[in-house]
Protein backbone atom coordinates (compact mmCIF):
# COMPACT_ATOMS: atom_id res chain seq x y z
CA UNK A 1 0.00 0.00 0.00
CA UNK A 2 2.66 2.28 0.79
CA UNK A 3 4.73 2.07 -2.46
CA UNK A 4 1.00 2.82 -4.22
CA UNK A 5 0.91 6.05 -2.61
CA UNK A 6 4.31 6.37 -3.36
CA UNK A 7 3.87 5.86 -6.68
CA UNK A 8 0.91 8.01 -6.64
CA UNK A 9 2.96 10.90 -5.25
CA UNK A 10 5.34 10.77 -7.79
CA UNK A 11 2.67 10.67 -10.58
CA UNK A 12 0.98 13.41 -8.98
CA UNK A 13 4.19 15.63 -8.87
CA UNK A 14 5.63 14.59 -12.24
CA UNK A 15 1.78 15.98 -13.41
CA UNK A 16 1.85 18.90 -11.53
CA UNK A 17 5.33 19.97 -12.99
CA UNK A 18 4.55 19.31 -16.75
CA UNK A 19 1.61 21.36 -15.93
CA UNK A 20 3.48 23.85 -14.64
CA UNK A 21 6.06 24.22 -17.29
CA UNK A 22 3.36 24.11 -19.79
CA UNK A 23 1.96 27.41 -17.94
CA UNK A 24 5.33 29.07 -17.56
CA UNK A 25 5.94 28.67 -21.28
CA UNK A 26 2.21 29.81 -22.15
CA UNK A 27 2.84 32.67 -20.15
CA UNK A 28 5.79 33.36 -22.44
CA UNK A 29 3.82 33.17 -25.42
CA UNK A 30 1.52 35.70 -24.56
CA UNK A 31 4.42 37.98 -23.00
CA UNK A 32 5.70 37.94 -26.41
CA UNK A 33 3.24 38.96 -28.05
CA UNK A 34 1.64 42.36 -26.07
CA UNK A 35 5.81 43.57 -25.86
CA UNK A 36 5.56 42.98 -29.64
CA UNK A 37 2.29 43.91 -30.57
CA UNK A 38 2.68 47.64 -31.65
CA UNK A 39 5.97 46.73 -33.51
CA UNK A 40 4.36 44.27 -35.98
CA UNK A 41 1.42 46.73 -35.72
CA UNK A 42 3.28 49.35 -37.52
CA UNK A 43 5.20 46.70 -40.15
CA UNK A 44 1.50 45.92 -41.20
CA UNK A 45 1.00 49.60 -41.54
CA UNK A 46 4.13 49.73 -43.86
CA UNK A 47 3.65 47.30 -45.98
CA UNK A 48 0.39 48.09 -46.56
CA UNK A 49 0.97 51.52 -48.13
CA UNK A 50 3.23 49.32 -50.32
CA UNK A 51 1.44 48.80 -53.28
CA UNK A 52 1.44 45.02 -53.99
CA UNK A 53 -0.96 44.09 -56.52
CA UNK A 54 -0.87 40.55 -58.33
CA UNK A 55 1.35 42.35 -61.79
CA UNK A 56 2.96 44.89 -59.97
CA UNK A 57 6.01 42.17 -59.79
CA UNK A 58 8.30 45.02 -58.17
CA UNK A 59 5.95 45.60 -55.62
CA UNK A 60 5.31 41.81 -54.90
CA UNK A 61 8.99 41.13 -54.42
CA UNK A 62 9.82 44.49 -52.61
CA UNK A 63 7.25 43.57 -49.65
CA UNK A 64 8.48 39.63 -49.89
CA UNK A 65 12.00 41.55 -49.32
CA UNK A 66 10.55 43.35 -46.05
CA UNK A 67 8.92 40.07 -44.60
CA UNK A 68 12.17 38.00 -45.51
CA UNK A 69 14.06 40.39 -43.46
CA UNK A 70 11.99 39.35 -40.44
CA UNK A 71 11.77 36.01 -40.71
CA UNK A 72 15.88 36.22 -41.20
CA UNK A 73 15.90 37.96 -37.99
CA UNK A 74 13.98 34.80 -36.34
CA UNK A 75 17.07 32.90 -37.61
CA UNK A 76 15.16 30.93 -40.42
CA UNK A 77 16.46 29.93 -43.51
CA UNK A 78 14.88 32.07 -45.94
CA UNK A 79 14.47 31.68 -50.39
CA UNK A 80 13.21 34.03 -52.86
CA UNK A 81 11.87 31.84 -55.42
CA UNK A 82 11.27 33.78 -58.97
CA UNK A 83 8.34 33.71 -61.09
CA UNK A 84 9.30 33.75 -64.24
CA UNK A 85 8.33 30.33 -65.58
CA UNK A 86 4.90 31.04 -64.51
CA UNK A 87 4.74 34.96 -65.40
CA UNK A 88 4.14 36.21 -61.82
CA UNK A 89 7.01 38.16 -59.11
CA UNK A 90 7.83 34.83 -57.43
CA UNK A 91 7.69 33.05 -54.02
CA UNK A 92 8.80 33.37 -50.62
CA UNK A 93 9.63 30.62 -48.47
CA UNK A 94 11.05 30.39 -44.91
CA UNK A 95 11.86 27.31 -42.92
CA UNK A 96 13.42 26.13 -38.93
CA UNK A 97 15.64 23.74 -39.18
CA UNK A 98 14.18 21.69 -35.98
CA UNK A 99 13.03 18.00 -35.75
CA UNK A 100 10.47 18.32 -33.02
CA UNK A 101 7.04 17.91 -33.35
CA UNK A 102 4.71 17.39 -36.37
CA UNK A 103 5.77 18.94 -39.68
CA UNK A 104 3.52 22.51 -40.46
CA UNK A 105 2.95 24.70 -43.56
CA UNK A 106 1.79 28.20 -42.69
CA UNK A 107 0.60 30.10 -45.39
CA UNK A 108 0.22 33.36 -46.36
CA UNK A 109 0.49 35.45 -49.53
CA UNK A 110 2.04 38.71 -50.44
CA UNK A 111 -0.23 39.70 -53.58
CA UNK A 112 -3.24 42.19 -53.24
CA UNK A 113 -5.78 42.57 -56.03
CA UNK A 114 -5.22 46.68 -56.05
CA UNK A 115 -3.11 47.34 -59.02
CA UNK A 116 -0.45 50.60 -59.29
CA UNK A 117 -3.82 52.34 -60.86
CA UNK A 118 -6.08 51.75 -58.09
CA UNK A 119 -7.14 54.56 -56.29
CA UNK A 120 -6.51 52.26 -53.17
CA UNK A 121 -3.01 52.79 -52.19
CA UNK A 122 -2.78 53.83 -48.43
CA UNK A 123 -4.00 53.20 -45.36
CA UNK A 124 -6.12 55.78 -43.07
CA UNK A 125 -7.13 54.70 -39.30
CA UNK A 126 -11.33 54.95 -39.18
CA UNK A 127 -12.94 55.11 -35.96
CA UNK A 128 -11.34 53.04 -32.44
CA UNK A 129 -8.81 50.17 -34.29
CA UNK A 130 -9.88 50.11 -37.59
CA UNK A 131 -7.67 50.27 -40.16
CA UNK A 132 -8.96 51.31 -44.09
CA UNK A 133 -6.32 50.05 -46.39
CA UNK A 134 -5.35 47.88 -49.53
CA UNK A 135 -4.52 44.01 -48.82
CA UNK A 136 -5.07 44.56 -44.98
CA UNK A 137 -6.95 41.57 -43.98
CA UNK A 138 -6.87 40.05 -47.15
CA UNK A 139 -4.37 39.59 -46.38
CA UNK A 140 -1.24 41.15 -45.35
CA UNK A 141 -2.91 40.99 -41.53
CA UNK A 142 -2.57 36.97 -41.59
CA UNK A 143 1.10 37.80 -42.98
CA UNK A 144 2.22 39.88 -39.71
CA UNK A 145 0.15 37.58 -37.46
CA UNK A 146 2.25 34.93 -38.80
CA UNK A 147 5.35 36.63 -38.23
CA UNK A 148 4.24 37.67 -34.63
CA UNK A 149 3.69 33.81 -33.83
CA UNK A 150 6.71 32.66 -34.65
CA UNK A 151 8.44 35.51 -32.68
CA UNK A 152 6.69 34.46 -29.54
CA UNK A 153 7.86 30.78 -29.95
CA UNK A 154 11.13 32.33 -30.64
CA UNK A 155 11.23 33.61 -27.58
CA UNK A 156 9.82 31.19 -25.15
CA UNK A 157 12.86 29.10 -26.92
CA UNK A 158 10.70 26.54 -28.89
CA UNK A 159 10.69 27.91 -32.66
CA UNK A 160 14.72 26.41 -33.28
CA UNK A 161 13.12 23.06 -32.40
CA UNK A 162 10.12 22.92 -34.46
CA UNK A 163 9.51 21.47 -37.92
CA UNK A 164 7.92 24.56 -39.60
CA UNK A 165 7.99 25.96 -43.53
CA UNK A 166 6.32 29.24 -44.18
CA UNK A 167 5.42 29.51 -48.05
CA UNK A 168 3.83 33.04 -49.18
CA UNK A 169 2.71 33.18 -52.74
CA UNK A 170 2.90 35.74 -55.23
CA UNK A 171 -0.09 35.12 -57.24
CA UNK A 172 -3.02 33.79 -55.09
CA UNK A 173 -5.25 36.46 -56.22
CA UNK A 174 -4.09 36.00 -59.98
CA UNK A 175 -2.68 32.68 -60.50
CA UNK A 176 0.00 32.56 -63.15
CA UNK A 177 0.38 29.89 -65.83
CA UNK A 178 0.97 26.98 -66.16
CA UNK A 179 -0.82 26.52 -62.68
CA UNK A 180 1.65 23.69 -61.66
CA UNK A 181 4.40 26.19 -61.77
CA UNK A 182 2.92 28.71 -60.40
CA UNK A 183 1.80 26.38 -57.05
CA UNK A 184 4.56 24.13 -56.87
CA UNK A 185 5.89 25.79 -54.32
CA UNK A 186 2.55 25.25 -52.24
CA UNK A 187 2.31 21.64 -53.63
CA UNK A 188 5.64 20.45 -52.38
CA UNK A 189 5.55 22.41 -49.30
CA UNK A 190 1.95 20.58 -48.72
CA UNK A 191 3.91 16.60 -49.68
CA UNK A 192 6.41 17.55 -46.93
CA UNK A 193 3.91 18.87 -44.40
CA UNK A 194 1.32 16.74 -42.09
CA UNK A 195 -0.44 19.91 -40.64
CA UNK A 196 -1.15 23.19 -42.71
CA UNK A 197 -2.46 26.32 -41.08
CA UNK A 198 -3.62 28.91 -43.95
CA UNK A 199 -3.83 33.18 -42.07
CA UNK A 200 -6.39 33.80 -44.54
CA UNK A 201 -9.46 36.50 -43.12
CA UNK A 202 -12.32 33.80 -42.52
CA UNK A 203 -15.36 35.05 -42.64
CA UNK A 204 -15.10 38.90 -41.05
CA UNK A 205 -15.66 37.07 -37.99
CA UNK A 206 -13.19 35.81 -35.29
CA UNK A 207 -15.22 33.24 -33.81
CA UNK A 208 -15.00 31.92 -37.17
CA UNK A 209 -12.61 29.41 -39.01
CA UNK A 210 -12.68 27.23 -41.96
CA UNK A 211 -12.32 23.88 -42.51
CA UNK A 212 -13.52 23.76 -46.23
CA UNK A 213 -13.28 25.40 -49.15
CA UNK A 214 -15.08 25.06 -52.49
CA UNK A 215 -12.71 24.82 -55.56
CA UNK A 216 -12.84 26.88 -58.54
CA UNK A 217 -12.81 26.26 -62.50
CA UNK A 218 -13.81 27.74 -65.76
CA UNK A 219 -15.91 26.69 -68.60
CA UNK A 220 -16.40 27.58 -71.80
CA UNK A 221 -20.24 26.68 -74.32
CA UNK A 222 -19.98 27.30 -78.01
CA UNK A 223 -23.21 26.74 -79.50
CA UNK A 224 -23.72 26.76 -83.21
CA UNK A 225 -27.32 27.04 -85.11
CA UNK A 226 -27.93 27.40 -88.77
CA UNK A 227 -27.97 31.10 -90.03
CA UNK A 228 -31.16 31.71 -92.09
CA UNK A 229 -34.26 34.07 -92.57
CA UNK A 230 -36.07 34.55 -89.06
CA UNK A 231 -39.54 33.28 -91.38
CA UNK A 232 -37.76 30.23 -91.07
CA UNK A 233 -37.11 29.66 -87.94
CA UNK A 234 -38.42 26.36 -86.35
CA UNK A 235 -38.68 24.53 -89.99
CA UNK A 236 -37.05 21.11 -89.97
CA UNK A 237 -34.49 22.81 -92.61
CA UNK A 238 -33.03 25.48 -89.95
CA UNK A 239 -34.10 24.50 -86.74
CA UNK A 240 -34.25 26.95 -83.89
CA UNK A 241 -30.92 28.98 -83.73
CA UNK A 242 -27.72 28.78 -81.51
CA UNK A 243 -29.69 31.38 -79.13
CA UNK A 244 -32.73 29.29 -78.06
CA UNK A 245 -30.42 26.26 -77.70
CA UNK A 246 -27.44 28.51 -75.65
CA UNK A 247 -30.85 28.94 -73.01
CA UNK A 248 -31.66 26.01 -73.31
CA UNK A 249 -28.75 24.99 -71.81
CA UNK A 250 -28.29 27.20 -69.08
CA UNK A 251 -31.69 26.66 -68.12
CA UNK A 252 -31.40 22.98 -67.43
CA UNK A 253 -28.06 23.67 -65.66
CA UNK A 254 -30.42 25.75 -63.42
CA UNK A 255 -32.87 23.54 -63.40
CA UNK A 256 -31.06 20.15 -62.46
CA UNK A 257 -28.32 21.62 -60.71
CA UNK A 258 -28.92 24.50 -58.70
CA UNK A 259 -30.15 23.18 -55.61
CA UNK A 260 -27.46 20.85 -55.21
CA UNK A 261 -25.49 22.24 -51.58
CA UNK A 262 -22.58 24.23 -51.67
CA UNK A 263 -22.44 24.16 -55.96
CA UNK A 264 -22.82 27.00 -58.04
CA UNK A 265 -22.26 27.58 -61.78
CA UNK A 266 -22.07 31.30 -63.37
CA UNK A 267 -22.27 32.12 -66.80
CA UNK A 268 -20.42 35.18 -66.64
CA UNK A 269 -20.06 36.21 -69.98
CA UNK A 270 -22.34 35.09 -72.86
CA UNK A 271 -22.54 37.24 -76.64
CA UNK A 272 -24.43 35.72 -79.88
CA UNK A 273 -26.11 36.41 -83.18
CA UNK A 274 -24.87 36.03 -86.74
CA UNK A 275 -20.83 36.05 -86.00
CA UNK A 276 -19.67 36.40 -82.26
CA UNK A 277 -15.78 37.32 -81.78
CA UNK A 278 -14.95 36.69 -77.89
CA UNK A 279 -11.61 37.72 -76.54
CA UNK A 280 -10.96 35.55 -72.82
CA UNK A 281 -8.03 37.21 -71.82
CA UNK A 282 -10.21 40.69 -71.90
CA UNK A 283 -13.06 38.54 -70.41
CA UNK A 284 -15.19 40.24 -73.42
CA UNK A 285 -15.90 40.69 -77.26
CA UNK A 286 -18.62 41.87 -79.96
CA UNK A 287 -21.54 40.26 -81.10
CA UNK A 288 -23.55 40.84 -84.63
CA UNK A 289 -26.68 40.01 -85.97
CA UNK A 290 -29.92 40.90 -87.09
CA UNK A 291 -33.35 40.74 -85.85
CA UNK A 292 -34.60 38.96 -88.98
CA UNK A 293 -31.67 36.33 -88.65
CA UNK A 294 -31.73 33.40 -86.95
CA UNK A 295 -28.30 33.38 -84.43
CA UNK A 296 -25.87 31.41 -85.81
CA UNK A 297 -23.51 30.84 -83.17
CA UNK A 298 -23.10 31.88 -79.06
CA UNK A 299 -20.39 31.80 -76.60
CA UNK A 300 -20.84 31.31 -72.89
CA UNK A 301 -17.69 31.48 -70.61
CA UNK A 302 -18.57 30.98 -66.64
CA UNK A 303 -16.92 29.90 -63.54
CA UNK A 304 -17.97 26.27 -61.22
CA UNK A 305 -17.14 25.70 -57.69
CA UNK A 306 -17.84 22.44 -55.71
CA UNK A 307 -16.65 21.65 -52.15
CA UNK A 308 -15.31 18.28 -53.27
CA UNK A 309 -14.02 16.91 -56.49
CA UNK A 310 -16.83 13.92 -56.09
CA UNK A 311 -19.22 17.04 -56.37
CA UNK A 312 -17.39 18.67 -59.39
CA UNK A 313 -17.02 14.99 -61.05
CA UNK A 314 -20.99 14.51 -60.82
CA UNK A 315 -22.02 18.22 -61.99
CA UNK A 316 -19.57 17.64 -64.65
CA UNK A 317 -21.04 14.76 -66.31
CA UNK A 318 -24.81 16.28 -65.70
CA UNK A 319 -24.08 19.36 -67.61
CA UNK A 320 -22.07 17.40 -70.23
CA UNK A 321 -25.84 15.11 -70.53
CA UNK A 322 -27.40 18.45 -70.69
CA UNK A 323 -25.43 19.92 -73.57
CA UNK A 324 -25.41 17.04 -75.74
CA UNK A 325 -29.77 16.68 -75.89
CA UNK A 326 -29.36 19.10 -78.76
CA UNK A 327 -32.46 21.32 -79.80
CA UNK A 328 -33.67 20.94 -83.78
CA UNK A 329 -30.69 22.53 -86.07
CA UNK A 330 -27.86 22.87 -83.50
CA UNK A 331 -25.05 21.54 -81.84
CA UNK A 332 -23.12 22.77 -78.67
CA UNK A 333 -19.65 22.19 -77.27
CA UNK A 334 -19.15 22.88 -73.14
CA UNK A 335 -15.23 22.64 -72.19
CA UNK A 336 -14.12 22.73 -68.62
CA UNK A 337 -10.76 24.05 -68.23
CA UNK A 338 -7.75 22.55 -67.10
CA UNK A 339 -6.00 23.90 -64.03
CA UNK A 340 -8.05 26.18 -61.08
CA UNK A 341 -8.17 25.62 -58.16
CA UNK A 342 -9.45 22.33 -56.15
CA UNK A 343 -11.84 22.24 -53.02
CA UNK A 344 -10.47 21.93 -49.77
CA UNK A 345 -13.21 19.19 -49.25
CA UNK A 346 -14.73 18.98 -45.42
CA UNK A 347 -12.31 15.87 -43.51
CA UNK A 348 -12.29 14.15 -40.08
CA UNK A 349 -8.51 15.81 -39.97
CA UNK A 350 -10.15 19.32 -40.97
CA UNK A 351 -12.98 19.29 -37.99
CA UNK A 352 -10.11 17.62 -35.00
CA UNK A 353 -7.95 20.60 -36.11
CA UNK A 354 -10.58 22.67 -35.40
CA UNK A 355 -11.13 21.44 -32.36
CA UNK A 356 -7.88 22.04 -31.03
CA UNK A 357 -7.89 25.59 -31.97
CA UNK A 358 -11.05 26.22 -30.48
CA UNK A 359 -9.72 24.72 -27.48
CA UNK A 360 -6.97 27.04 -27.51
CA UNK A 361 -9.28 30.19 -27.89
CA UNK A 362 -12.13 29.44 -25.45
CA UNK A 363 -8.97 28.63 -23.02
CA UNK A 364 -7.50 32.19 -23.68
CA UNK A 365 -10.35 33.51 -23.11
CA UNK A 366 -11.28 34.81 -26.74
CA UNK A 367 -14.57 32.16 -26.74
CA UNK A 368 -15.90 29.21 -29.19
CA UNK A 369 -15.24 29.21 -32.82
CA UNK A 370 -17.13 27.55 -35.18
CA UNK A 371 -16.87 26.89 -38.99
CA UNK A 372 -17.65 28.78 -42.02
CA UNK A 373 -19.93 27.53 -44.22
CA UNK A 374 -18.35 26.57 -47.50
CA UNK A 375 -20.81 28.43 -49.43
CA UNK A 376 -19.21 31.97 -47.97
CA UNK A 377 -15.22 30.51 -48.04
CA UNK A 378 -14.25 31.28 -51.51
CA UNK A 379 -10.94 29.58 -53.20
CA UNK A 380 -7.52 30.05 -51.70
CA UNK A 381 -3.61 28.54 -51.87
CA UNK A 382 -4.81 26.43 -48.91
CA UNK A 383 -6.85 24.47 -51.00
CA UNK A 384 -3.30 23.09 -53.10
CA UNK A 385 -2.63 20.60 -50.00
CA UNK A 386 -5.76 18.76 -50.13
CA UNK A 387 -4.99 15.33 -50.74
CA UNK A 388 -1.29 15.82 -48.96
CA UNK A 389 -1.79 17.02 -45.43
CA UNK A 390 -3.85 15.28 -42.58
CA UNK A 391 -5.21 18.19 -41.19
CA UNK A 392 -5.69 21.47 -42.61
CA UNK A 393 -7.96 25.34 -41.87
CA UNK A 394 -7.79 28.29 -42.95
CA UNK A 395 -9.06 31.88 -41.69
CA UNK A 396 -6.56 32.52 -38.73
CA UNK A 397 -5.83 35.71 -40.14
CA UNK A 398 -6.71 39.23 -39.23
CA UNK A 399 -10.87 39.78 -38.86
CA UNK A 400 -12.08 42.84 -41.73
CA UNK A 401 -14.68 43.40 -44.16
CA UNK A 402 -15.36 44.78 -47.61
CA UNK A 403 -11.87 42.28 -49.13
CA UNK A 404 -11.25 43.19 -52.56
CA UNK A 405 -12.76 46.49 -52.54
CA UNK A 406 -11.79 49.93 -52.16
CA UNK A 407 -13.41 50.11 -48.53
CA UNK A 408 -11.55 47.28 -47.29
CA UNK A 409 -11.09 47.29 -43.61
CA UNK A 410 -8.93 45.19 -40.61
CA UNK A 411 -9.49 45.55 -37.19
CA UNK A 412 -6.30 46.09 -35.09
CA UNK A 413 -7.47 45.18 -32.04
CA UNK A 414 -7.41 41.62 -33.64
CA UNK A 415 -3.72 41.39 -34.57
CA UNK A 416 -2.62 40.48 -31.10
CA UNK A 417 -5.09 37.88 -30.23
CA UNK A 418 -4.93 36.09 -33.71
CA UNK A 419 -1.09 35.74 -32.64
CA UNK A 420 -1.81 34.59 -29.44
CA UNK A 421 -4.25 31.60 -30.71
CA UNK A 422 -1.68 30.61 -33.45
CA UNK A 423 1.42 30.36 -31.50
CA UNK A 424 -1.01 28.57 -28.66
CA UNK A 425 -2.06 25.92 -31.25
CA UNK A 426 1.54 25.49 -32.58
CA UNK A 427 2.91 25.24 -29.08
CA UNK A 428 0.01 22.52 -28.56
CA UNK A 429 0.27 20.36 -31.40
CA UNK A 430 3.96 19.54 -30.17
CA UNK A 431 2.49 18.45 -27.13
């Protein structure tokens, strides 16, 4: 009996002092962060007024060159990758050289969609913490709250340890071409990595995360129809025209499809009549005809995004049934284009991830956090390591509203506690 409660002691105590080295390093974590907070407050500020969008590839590399510098100073091993083979600025990647714990991708990205001839360029402070400003939470503010995390396991003398790579695009919100190029970066990063943790801004909400994402394609319908007098419309000779059988189409598309959860199919751009010239890179073109002509040809060119590639497989092969149950006189063509970007589709490993973060918030006191629902989490460079990691979400960025707009907005007196939740969960998922 005695060595049971000796043994029970020494359980006990061995308990006690994990617990309270796990408290004295917490502590650290969070010391780190409010000493730091109004540094990385004004870096945010800088490199916002640093004009960054997508083709500005001088302005992409000159704020990569800023962040590198920081992450250098954390003593990580830092590469500019260049985008040349893909037409976009390039890449920038950072990495510990530790062993400890499970492998993690953090990702950010360095492109805006504000352009050097947006009248968006600087930032202006609105009312209490909010900040106005191009590329602030979407999403420069995930960038600096990445930055601030690491610093605080820097300090409480874990980051040297850990098995971390940091990849920040240069084109997430204009992907450059070929796609595989343009994401390997992302893609290998994703093969190496068992965790990823994307500083996206999830849904304007902080008690929000996301643990799926719907991908994103294009498609193209070319519709032809015999050209003819209108008088003769609907004779077996002519038929009824590429412009009845172009909405005929995306009527049943409608129709069959659009009640399906979490899908949605746009025809964004459609022109038709008697010749039809269509430009895609200028997402535009001219149409001719004549009221007394039946349309001899259309062109449709939309977008489709599905939370899961099962999803996008079986709206596929519906709209390709569609198209091909031709109308009298016509024939139509629908092509689904190569590259995009894939869903981050909804995973055991997604929701446990989850968990564990919202563990980590409701225990700092910053309260539950729930998911987004896919239908309001549009694509993103997280969705590249679906398929490779175990457990991935995104939206641990800074909160703001209005992304991708000249009112767009973050709220400062996020930064700190976005930091404080990240390193937390990092520092946890050595545990």
């Amino acid at each position: 009996m005695k060595r049971f409660f000796s043994l029970l002691l020494i359980i006990s105590y061995c308990v006690l002092n994990l617990n309270a080295q796990n408290n004295k390093t917490e502590k650290k974590l969070l010391a780190s962060v409010d000493q730091h907070n109004e540094y990385y407050t004004e870096l945010l500020k800088k490199i916002v007024n640093m004009n960054s969008g997508t083709m500005n590839f001088e302005g992409v590399q000159a704020v990569g060159m800023v962040l590198r510098a920081e992450f250098d100073k954390l003593g990580m091993e830092t590469e500019w990758l260049p985008g040349e083979s893909f037409n976009r600025a390039g890449h920038l990647v950072a990495r510990t050289k530790g062993k400890k714990g499970p492998k993690l991708l953090l990702i950010g990205h360095l492109d805006t969609v504000f352009e050097p001839d947006s009248p968006f360029q600087k930032y202006e402070m609105q009312d209490g913490n909010i900040l106005k400003g191009p590329g602030v939470a979407d999403m420069k503010g995930g960038d600096v709250i990445i930055l601030m995390a690491l610093k605080a396991l820097k300090e409480a003398k874990l980051l040297e340890d850990m098995q971390i790579e940091v990849v920040m695009t240069g084109d997430e919100e204009k992907s450059g071409s070929p796609i595989e190029l343009s994401k390997k970066a992302l893609t290998d990063a994703a093969k190496w990595a068992e965790i990823a943790l994307a500083f996206e801004n999830a849904d304007g909400d902080p008690k929000t995360i996301v643990v799926s994402r719907r991908g994103s394609s294009g498609w193209s319908l070319n519709v032809k129809g015999n050209a003819a007098h209108s008088s003769q419309v609907f004779s077996d000779k002519v038929g009824v025209g590429a412009v009845y059988e172009a909405a005929r189409i995306l009527n049943e598309f409608y129709v069959q499809l659009s009640k399906e959860e979490n899908l949605t199919f746009n025809p964004g751009v459609i022109l038709g009549g008697t010749s039809v010239q269509y430009d895609e890179g200028e997402s535009g073109g001219t149409a001719y005809g004549k009221t007394n002509v039946v349309a001899q040809e259309v062109k449709v060119s939309g977008d489709i995004r599905a939370v899961s590639l099962e999803q996008l497989k079986r709206a596929k092969k519906i709209m390709q049934e569609i198209v091909a149950d031709n109308y009298p006189g016509t024939s139509a063509k629908l092509v689904f284009k190569e590259g995009g970007y894939p869903p981050l589709a909804p995973s055991e490993g997604n929701r446990e991830l989850l968990e564990k973060y919202n563990q980590v918030s409701q225990d700092l006191g910053f309260g539950e956090v729930v998911a987004v629902n896919p239908r309001n989490a549009g694509a993103a460079d997280v969705s590249f390591t679906s398929g490779y990691v175990a457990m991935a979400i995104d939206g641990m960025g800074l909160s703001g509203a209005d992304d991708h707009t000249i009112n767009e907005t973050g709220d400062l007196s996020k930064l700190s506690m976005q930091a404080k939740r990240a390193a937390f969960l990092m520092y946890r998922l050595m545990e």
